[in-house]
Protein backbone atom coordinates (compact mmCIF):
# COMPACT_ATOMS: atom_id res chain seq x y z
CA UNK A 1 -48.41 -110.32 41.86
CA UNK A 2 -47.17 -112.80 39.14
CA UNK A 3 -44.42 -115.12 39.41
CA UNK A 4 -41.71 -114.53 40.97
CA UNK A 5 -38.04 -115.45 39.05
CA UNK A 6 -35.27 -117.05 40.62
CA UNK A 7 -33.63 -113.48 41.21
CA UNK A 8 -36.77 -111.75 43.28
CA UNK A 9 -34.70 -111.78 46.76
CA UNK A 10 -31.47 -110.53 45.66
CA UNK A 11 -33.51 -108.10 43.27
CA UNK A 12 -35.54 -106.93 46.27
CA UNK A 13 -32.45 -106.95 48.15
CA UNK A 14 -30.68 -104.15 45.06
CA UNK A 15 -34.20 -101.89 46.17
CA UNK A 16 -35.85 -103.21 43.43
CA UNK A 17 -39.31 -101.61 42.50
CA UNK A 18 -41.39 -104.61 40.90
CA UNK A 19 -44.31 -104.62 38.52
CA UNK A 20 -45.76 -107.48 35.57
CA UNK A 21 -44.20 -107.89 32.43
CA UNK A 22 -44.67 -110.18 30.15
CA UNK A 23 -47.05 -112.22 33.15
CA UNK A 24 -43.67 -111.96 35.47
CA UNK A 25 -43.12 -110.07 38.78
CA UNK A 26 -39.70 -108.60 36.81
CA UNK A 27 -38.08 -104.96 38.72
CA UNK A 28 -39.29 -101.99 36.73
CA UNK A 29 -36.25 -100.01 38.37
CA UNK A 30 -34.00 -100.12 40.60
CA UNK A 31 -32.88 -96.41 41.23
CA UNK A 32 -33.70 -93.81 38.69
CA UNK A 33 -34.42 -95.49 35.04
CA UNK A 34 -32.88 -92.36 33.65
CA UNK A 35 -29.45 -93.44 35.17
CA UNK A 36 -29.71 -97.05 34.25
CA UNK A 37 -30.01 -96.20 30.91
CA UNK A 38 -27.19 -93.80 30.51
CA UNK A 39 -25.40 -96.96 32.62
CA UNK A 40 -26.57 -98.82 29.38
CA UNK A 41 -25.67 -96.54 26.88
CA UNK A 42 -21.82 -95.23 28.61
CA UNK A 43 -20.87 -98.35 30.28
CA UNK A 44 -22.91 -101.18 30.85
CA UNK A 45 -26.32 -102.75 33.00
CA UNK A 46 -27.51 -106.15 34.18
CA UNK A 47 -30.98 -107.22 33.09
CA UNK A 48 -33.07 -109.99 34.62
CA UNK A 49 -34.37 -111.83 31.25
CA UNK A 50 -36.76 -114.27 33.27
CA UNK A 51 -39.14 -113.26 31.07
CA UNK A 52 -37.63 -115.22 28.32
CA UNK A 53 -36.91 -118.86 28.43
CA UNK A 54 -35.43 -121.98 26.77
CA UNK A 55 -37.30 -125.01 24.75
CA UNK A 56 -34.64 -127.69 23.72
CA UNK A 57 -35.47 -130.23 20.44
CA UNK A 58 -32.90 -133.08 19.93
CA UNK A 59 -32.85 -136.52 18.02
CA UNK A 60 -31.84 -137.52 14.65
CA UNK A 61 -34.45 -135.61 12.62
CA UNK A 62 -34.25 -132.81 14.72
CA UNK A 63 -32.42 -130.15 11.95
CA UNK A 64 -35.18 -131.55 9.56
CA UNK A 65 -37.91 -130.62 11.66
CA UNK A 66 -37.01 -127.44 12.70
CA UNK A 67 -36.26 -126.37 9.48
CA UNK A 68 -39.36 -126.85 8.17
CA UNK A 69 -40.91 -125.00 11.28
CA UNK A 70 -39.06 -121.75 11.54
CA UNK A 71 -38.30 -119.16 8.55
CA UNK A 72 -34.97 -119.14 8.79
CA UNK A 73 -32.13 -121.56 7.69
CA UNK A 74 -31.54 -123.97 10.51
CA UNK A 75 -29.54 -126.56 8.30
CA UNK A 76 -26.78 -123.84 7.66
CA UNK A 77 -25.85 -123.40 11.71
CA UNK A 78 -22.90 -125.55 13.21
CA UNK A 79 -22.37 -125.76 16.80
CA UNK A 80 -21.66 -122.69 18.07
CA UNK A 81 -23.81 -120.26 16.31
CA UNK A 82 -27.26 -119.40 16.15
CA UNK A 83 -29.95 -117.16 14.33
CA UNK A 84 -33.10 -114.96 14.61
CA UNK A 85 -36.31 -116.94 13.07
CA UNK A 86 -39.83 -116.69 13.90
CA UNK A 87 -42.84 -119.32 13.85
CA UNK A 88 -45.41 -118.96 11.57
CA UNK A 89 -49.08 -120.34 10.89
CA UNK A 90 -50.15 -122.05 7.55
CA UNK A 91 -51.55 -118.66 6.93
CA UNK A 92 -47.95 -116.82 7.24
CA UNK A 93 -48.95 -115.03 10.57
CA UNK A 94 -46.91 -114.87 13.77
CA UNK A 95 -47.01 -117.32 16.15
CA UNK A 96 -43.64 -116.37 17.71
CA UNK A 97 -40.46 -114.73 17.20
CA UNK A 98 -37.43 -116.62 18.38
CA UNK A 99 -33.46 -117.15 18.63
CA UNK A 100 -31.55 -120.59 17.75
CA UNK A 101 -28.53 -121.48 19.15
CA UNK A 102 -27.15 -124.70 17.79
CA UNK A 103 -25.96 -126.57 20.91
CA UNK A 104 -24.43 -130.25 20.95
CA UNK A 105 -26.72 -133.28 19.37
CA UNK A 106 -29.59 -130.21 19.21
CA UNK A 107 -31.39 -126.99 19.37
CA UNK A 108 -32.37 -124.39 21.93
CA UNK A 109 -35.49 -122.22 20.81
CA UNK A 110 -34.56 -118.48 23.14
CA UNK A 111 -38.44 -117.10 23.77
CA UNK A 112 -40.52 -115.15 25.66
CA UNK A 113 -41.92 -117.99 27.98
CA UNK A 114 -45.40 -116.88 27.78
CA UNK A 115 -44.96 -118.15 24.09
CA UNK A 116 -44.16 -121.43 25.14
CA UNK A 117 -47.25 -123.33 25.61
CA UNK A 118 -48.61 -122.42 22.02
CA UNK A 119 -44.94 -122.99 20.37
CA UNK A 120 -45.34 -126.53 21.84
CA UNK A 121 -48.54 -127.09 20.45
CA UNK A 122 -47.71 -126.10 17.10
CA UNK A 123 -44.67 -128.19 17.37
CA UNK A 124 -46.82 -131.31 18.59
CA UNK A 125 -49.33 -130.64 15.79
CA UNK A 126 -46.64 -131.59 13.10
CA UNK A 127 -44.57 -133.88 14.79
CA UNK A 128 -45.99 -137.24 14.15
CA UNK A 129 -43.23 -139.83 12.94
CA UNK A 130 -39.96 -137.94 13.27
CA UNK A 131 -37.43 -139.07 15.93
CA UNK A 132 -37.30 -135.88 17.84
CA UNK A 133 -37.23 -134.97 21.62
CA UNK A 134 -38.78 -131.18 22.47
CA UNK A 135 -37.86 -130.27 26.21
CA UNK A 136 -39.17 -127.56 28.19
CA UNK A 137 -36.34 -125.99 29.76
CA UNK A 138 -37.52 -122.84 31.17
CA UNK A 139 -37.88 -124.07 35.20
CA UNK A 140 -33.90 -125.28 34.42
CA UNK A 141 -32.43 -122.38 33.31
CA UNK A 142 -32.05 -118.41 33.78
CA UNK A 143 -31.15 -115.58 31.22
CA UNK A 144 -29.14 -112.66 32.06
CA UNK A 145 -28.48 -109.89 29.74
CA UNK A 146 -24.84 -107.84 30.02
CA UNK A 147 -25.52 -104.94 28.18
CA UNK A 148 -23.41 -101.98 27.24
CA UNK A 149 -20.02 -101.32 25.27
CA UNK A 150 -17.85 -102.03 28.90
CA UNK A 151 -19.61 -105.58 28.89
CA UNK A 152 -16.81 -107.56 26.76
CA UNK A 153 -14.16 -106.01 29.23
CA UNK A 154 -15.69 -107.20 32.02
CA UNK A 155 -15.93 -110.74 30.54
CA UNK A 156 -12.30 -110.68 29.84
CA UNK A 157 -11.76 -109.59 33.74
CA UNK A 158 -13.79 -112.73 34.59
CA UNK A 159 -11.25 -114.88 32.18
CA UNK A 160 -13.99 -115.41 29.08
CA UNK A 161 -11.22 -113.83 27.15
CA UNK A 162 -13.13 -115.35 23.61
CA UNK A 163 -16.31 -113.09 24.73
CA UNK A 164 -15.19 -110.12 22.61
CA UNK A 165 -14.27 -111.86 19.08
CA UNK A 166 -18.00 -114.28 18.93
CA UNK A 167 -20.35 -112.54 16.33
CA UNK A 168 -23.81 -112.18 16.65
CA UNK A 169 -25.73 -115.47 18.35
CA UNK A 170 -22.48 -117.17 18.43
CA UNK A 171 -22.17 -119.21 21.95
CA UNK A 172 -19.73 -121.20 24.14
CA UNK A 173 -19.58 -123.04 27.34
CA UNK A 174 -18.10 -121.27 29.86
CA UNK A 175 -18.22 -120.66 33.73
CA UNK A 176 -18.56 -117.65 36.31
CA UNK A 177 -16.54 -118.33 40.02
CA UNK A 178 -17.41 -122.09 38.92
CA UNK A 179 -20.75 -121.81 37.79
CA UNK A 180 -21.41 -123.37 34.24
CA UNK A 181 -22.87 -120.88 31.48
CA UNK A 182 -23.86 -120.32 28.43
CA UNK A 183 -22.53 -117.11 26.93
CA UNK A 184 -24.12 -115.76 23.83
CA UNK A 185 -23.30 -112.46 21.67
CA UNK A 186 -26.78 -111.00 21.33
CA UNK A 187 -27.71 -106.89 21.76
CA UNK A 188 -30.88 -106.30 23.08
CA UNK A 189 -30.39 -102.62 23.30
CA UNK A 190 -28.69 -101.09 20.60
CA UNK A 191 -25.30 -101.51 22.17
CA UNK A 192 -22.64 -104.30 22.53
CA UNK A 193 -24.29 -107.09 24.37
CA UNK A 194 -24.16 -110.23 25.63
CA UNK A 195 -26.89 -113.18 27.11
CA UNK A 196 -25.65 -115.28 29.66
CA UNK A 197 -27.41 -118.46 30.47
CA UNK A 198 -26.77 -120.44 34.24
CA UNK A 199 -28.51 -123.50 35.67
CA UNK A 200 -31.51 -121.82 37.42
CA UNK A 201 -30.11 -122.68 40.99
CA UNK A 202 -26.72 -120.61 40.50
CA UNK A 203 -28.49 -117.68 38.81
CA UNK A 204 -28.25 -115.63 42.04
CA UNK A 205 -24.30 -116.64 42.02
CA UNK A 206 -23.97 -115.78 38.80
CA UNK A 207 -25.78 -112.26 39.11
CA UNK A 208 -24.06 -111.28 42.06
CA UNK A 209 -20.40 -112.28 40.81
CA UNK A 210 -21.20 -109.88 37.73
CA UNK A 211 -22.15 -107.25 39.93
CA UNK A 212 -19.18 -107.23 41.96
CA UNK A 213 -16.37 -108.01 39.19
CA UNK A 214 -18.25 -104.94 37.72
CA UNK A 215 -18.67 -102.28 40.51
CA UNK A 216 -15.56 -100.54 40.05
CA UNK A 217 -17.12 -99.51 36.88
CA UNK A 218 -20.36 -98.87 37.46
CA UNK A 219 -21.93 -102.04 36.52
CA UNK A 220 -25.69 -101.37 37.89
CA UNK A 221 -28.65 -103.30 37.57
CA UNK A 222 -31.32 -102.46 35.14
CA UNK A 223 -35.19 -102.57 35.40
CA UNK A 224 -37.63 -103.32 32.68
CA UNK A 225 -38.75 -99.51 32.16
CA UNK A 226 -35.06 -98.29 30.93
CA UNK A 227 -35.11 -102.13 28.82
CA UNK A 228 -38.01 -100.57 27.07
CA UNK A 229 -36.65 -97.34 26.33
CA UNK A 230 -33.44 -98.78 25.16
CA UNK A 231 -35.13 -101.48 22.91
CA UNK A 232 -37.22 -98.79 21.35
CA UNK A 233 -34.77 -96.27 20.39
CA UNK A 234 -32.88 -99.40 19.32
CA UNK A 235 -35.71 -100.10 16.97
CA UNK A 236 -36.79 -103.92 18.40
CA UNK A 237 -40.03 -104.83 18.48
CA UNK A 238 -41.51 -106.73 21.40
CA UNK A 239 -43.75 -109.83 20.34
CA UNK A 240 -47.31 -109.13 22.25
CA UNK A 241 -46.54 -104.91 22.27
CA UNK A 242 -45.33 -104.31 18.93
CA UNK A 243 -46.77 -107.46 17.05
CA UNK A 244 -48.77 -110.54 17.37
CA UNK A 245 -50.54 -113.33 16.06
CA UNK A 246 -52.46 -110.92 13.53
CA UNK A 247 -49.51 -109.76 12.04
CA UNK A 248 -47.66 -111.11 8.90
CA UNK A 249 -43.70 -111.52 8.85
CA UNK A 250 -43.09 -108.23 6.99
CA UNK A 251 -45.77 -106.32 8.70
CA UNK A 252 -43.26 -106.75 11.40
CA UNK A 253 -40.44 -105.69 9.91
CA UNK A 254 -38.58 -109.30 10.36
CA UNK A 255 -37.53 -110.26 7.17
CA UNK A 256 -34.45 -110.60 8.38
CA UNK A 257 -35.52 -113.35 10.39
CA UNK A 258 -36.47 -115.44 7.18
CA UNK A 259 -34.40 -117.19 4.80
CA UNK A 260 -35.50 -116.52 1.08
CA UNK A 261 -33.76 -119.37 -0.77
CA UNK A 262 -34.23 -122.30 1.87
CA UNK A 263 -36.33 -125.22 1.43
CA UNK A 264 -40.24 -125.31 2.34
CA UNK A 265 -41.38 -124.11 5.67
CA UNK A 266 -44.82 -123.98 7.43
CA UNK A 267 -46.06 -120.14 6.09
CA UNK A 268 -43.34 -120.04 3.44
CA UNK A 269 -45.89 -119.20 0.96
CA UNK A 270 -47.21 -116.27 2.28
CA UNK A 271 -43.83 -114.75 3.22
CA UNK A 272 -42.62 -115.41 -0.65
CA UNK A 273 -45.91 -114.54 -2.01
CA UNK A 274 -45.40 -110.87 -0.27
CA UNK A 275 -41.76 -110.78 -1.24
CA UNK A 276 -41.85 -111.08 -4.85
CA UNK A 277 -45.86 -110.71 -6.15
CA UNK A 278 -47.35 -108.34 -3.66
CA UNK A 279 -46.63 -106.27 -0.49
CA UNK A 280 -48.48 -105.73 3.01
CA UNK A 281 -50.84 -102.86 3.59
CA UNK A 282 -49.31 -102.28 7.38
CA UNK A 283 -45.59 -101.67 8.04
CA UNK A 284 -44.23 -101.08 11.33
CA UNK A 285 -42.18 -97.87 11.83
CA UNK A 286 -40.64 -95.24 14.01
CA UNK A 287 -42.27 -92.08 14.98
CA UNK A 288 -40.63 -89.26 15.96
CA UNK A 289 -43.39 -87.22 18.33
CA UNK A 290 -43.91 -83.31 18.35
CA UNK A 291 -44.37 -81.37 21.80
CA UNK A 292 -43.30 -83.24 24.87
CA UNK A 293 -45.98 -85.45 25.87
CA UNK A 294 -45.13 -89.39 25.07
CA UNK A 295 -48.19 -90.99 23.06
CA UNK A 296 -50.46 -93.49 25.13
CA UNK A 297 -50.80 -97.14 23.20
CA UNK A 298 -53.34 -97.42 21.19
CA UNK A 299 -53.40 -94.14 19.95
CA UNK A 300 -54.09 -93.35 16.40
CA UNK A 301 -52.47 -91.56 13.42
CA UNK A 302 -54.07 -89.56 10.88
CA UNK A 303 -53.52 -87.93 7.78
CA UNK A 304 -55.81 -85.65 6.17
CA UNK A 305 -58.30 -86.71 8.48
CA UNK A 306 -58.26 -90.34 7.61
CA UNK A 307 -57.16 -92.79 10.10
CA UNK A 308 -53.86 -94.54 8.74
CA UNK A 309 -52.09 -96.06 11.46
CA UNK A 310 -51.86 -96.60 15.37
CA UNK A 311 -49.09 -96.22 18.15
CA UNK A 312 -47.72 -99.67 19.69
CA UNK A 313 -45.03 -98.51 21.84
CA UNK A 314 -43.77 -94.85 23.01
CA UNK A 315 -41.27 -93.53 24.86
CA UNK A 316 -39.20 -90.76 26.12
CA UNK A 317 -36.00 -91.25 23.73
CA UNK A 318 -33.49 -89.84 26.23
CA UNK A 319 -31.13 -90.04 22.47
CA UNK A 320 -33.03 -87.83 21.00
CA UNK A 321 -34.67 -85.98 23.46
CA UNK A 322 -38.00 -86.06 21.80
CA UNK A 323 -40.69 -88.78 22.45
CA UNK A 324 -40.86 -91.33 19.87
CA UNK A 325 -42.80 -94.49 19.25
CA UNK A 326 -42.84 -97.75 16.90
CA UNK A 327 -46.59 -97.83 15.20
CA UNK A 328 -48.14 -99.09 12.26
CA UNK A 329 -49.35 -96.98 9.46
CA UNK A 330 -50.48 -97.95 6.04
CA UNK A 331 -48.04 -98.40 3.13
CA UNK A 332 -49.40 -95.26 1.15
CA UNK A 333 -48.36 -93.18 4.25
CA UNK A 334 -45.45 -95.29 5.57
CA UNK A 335 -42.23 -93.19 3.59
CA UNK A 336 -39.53 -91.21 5.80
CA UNK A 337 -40.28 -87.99 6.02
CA UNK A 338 -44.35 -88.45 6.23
CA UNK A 339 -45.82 -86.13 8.77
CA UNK A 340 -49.14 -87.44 10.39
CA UNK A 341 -51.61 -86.41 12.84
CA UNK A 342 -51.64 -87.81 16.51
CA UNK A 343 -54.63 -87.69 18.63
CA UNK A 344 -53.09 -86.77 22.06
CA UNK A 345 -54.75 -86.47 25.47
CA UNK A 346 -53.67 -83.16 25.74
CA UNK A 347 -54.51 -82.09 21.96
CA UNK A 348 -53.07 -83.10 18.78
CA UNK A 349 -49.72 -83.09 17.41
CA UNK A 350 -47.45 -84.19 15.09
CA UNK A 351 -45.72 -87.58 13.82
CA UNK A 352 -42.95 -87.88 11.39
CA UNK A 353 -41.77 -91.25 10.24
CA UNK A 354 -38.24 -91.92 9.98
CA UNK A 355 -36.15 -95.04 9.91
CA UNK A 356 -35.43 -97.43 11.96
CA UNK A 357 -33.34 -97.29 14.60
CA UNK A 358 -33.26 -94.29 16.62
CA UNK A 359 -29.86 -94.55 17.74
CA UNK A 360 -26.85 -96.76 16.67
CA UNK A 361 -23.96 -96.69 18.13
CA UNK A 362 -21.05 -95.01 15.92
């Protein structure tokens, strides 16, 4: 088994069932994932995020910097707020996709931690004479995700009254029965949402206090397998399922992670180059599946015989209550409405592409 986060006894403790995502021993379920998602999607779930973690950059040149390493515009945040960005190579592909919260004096960078390692040595590769301090933070910190449209109320129980007027990535200091954290608007499901952020040694505290202010309303703990169904029909891609360091910034679908009229960045030129002179030959879409059987990864897409795209993720979408799946498929073949081929174990069957998401909340 892989490592084990801060959370694994209390998890264990909930009747967790444990498996490896994302190189972590993280709880697939906890009870039926059927019923933690409908917890999601009617009231609202806890999620173990140790899968994600924090690098923090200070010093005086530390806006500079980061500016010219992410695609997004870091020199527009105050304290407070934050953005989605990604990382690029000189070649505009993906090294990482990312979330910046603009803290005191600095930066946090909100990752998967198994992106770490080759974040930092991208960072180290450009930072020669600038006066700025990059800190691993992942052993010092946990994140929590409070997802669900109850999760603001809850928040207001526990006296964060501000929780329910920050906008998305805004932040602020706050505590749980004492416990200092970091509270941060951000929806990982398609819902109202919320990342919480304690010291790594009251993570346990903090988990346990949510679950009890919550249990008069069916506050539940969430596993990874109902995360992945709710991210999907949500329409988020996962970096290392749904993309990786092959993939360009708009292959992805993240343009919104990239500002178009900021100064230069490492991989600006391919991003603008696609933008205004060109396009990509791959786009990533959604899939809605014929028949009842939920694609395996990997599998391919056809259209008139010809191979034009492949499946990355696929799920049961209990929204829909059809499978579906986020894939890529060539540009020729990529518009709504486009019905393709899918090679199935059990025989082939149909694929219509349709936008992105699969369910938003009304």
């Amino acid at each position: 088994m892989r490592k084990r986060t801060q959370l694994y006894d209390a998890e264990r403790g909930a009747g967790a069932t444990f498996g490896e995502w994302f190189g972590r021993a993280l709880p697939a379920r906890f009870s039926d994932p059927g019923l933690e998602y409908h917890t999601v999607r009617a009231g609202m779930g806890l999620i173990d995020q140790s899968y994600r973690g924090i690098l923090e950059l200070r010093g005086k040149d530390s806006t500079r910097f980061l500016n010219g390493m992410v695609t997004n515009d870091v020199k527009s945040l105050k304290a407070g707020s934050g953005q989605y960005a990604a990382m690029l190579s000189v070649h505009g592909k993906l090294i990482a996709d990312m979330r910046i919260y603009a803290v005191a004096d600095g930066y946090w960078l909100d990752l998967q931690e198994e992106l770490v390692p080759k974040v930092l040595q991208t960072i180290d590769r450009h930072l020669i004479a600038d006066q700025v301090e990059v800190r691993d933070r992942c052993a010092d910190f946990v994140l929590l995700a409070l997802q669900g449209p109850a999760s603001a109320e809850l928040l207001a129980r526990l006296g964060i009254g501000g929780a329910k007027d920050l906008e998305e990535y805004q932040h602020l200091e706050t505590a749980i029965e004492g416990r200092s954290v970091r509270l941060i608007r951000a929806g990982e499901t398609g819902e109202e949402g919320f990342v919480l952020v304690p010291e790594a040694g009251a993570a346990a505290a903090v988990w346990e206090a949510l679950l009890q202010a919550g249990r008069d309303d069916q506050l539940r703990p969430v596993g990874m397998e109902a995360l992945n169904t709710l991210r999907i029909e949500a329409g988020i891609p996962w970096y290392g399922i749904d993309m990786d360091e092959t993939n360009l910034l708009q292959e992805a679908g993240l343009e919104r992670a990239a500002s178009f009229s900021k100064g230069c960045y490492i991989g600006q030129e391919t991003v603008v180059r696609v933008a205004h002179r060109g396009h990509v030959n791959w786009h990533l879409v959604g899939l809605v599946i014929g028949g009842i059987e939920v694609p395996e990864v990997g599998a391919k897409l056809r259209y008139e015989q010809r191979e034009v795209g492949r499946i990355t993720s696929a799920v049961h979408s209990p929204a829909l209550n059809r499978p579906v799946a986020l894939g890529y498929v060539r540009r020729e073949r990529m518009a709504p409405g486009t019905i393709l081929e899918l090679r199935a174990s059990q025989g082939d069957t149909s694929a219509e592409i349709v936008p992105l998401p699969f369910y938003k909340r009304r």
